[in-house]
C-alpha atoms as a PDB file:
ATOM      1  CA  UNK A   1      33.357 -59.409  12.364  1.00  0.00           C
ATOM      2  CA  UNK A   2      33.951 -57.487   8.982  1.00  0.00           C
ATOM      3  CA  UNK A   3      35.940 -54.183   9.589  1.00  0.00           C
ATOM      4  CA  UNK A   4      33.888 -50.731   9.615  1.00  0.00           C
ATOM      5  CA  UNK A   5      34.689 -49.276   5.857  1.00  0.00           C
ATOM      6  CA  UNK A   6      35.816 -45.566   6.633  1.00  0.00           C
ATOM      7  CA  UNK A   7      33.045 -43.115   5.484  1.00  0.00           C
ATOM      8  CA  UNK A   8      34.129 -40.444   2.482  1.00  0.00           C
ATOM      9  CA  UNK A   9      33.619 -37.298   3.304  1.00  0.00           C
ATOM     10  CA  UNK A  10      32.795 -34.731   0.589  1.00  0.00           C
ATOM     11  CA  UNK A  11      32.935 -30.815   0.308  1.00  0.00           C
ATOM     12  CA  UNK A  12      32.275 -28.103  -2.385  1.00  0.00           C
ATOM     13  CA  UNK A  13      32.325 -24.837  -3.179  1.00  0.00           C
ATOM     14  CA  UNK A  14      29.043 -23.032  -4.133  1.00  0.00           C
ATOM     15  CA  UNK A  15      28.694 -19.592  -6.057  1.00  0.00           C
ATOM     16  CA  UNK A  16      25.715 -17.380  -5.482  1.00  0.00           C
ATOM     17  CA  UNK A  17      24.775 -14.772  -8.226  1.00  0.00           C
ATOM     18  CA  UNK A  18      23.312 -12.414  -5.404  1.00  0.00           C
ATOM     19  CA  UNK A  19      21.939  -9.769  -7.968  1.00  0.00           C
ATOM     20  CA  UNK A  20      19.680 -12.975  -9.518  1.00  0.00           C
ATOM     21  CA  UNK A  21      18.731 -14.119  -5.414  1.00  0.00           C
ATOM     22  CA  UNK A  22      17.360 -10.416  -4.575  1.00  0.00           C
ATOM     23  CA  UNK A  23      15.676 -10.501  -7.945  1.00  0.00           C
ATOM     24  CA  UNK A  24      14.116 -13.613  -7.244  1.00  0.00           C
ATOM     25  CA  UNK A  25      13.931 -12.898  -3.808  1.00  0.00           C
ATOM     26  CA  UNK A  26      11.547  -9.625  -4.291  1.00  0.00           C
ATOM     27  CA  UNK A  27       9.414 -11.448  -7.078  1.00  0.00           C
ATOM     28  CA  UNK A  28       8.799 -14.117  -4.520  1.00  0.00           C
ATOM     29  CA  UNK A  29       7.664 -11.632  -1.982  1.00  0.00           C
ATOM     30  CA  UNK A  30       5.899  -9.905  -4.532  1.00  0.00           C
ATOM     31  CA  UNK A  31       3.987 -12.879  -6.016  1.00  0.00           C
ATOM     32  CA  UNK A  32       2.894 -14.439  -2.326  1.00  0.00           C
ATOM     33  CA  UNK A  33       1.586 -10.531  -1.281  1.00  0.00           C
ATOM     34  CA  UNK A  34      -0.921 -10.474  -4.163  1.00  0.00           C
ATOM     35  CA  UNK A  35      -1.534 -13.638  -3.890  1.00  0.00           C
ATOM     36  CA  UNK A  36      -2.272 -13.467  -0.415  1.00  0.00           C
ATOM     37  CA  UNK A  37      -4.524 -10.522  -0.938  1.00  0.00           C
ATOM     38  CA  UNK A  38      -6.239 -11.974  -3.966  1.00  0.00           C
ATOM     39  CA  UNK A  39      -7.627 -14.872  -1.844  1.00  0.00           C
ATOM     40  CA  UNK A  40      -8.291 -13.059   1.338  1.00  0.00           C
ATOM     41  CA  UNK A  41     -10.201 -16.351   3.114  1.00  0.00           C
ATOM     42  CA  UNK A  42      -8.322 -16.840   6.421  1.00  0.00           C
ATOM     43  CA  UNK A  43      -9.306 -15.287   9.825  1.00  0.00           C
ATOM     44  CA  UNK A  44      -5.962 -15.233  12.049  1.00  0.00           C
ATOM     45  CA  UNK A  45      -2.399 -13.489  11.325  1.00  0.00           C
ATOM     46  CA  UNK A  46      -0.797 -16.917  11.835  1.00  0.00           C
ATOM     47  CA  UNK A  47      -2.570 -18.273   9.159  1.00  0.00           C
ATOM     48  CA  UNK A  48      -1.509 -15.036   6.580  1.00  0.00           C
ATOM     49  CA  UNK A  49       2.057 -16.179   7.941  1.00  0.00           C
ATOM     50  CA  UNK A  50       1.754 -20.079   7.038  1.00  0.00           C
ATOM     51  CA  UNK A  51      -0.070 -19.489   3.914  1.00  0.00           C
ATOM     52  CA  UNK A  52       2.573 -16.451   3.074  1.00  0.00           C
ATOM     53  CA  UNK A  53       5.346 -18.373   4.221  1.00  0.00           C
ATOM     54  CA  UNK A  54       4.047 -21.647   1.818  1.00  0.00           C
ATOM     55  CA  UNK A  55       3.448 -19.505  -0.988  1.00  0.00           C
ATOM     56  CA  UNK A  56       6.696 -17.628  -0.660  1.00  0.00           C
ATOM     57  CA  UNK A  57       8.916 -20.891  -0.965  1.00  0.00           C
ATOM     58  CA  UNK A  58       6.431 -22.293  -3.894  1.00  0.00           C
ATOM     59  CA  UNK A  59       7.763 -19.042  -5.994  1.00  0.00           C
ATOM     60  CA  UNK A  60      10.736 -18.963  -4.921  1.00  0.00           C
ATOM     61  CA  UNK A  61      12.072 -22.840  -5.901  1.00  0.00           C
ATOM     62  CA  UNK A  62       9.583 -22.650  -9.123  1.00  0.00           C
ATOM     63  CA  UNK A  63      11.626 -19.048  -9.949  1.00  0.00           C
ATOM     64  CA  UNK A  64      15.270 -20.551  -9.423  1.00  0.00           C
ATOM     65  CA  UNK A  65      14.013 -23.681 -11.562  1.00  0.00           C
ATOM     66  CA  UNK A  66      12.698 -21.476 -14.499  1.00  0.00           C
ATOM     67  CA  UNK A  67      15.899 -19.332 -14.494  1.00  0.00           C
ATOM     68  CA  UNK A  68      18.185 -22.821 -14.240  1.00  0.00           C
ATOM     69  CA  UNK A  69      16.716 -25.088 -15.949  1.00  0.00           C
ATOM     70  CA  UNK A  70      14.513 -22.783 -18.650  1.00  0.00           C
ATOM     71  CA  UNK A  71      16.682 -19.984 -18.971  1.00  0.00           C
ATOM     72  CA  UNK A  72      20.508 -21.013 -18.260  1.00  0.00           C
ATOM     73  CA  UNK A  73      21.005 -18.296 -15.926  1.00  0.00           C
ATOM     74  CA  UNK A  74      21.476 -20.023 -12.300  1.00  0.00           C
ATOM     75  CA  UNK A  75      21.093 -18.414  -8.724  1.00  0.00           C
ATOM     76  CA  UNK A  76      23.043 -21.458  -7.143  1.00  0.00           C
ATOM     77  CA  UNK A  77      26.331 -22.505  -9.010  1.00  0.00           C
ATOM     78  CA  UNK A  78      28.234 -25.308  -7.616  1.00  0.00           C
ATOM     79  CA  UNK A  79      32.051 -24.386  -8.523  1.00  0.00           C
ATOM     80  CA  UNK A  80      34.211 -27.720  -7.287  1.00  0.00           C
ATOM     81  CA  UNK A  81      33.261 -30.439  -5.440  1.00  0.00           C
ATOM     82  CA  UNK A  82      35.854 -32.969  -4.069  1.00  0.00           C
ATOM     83  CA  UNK A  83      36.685 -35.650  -1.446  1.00  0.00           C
ATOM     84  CA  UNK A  84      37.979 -34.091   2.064  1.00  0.00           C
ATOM     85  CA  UNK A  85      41.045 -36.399   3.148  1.00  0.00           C
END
């Protein structure tokens, strides 16, 4: 029998610019409520909630990818990452 290798374990330190998330965050909400209302085609509350919820997360990632990867300016900033003895 070979012996077990011991698994690494790794940890990090993330930054969040929380001025840019409640931006974001309210222009997500903002975008799914009109777009919600815009369509208008389901009959039940739950499905406002799925389709709200689905929309919501759509605008959100596609907003924190813009401001990342287009503009430079990200939400999510990972500061250090290293190997936990």
């Amino acid at each position: 029998m070979t012996p077990a290798i011991p698994a690494k374990v790794y940890a990090g330190f993330f930054a969040i610019d929380t001025r840019l998330l409640l931006a974001v965050t309210v222009t997500a909400v903002l975008c799914s409520l009109g777009t919600i209302v815009a369509l208008r085609q389901w009959s039940g509350a739950r499905q406002y909630a799925l389709a709200f919820a689905a929309f919501f997360a759509g605008y959100f990632l596609l907003a924190c990818l813009i401001l990342d990867v287009g503009a430079g300016y990200p939400v999510f900033v990972l500061r250090s990452f290293f190997e936990v003895p």
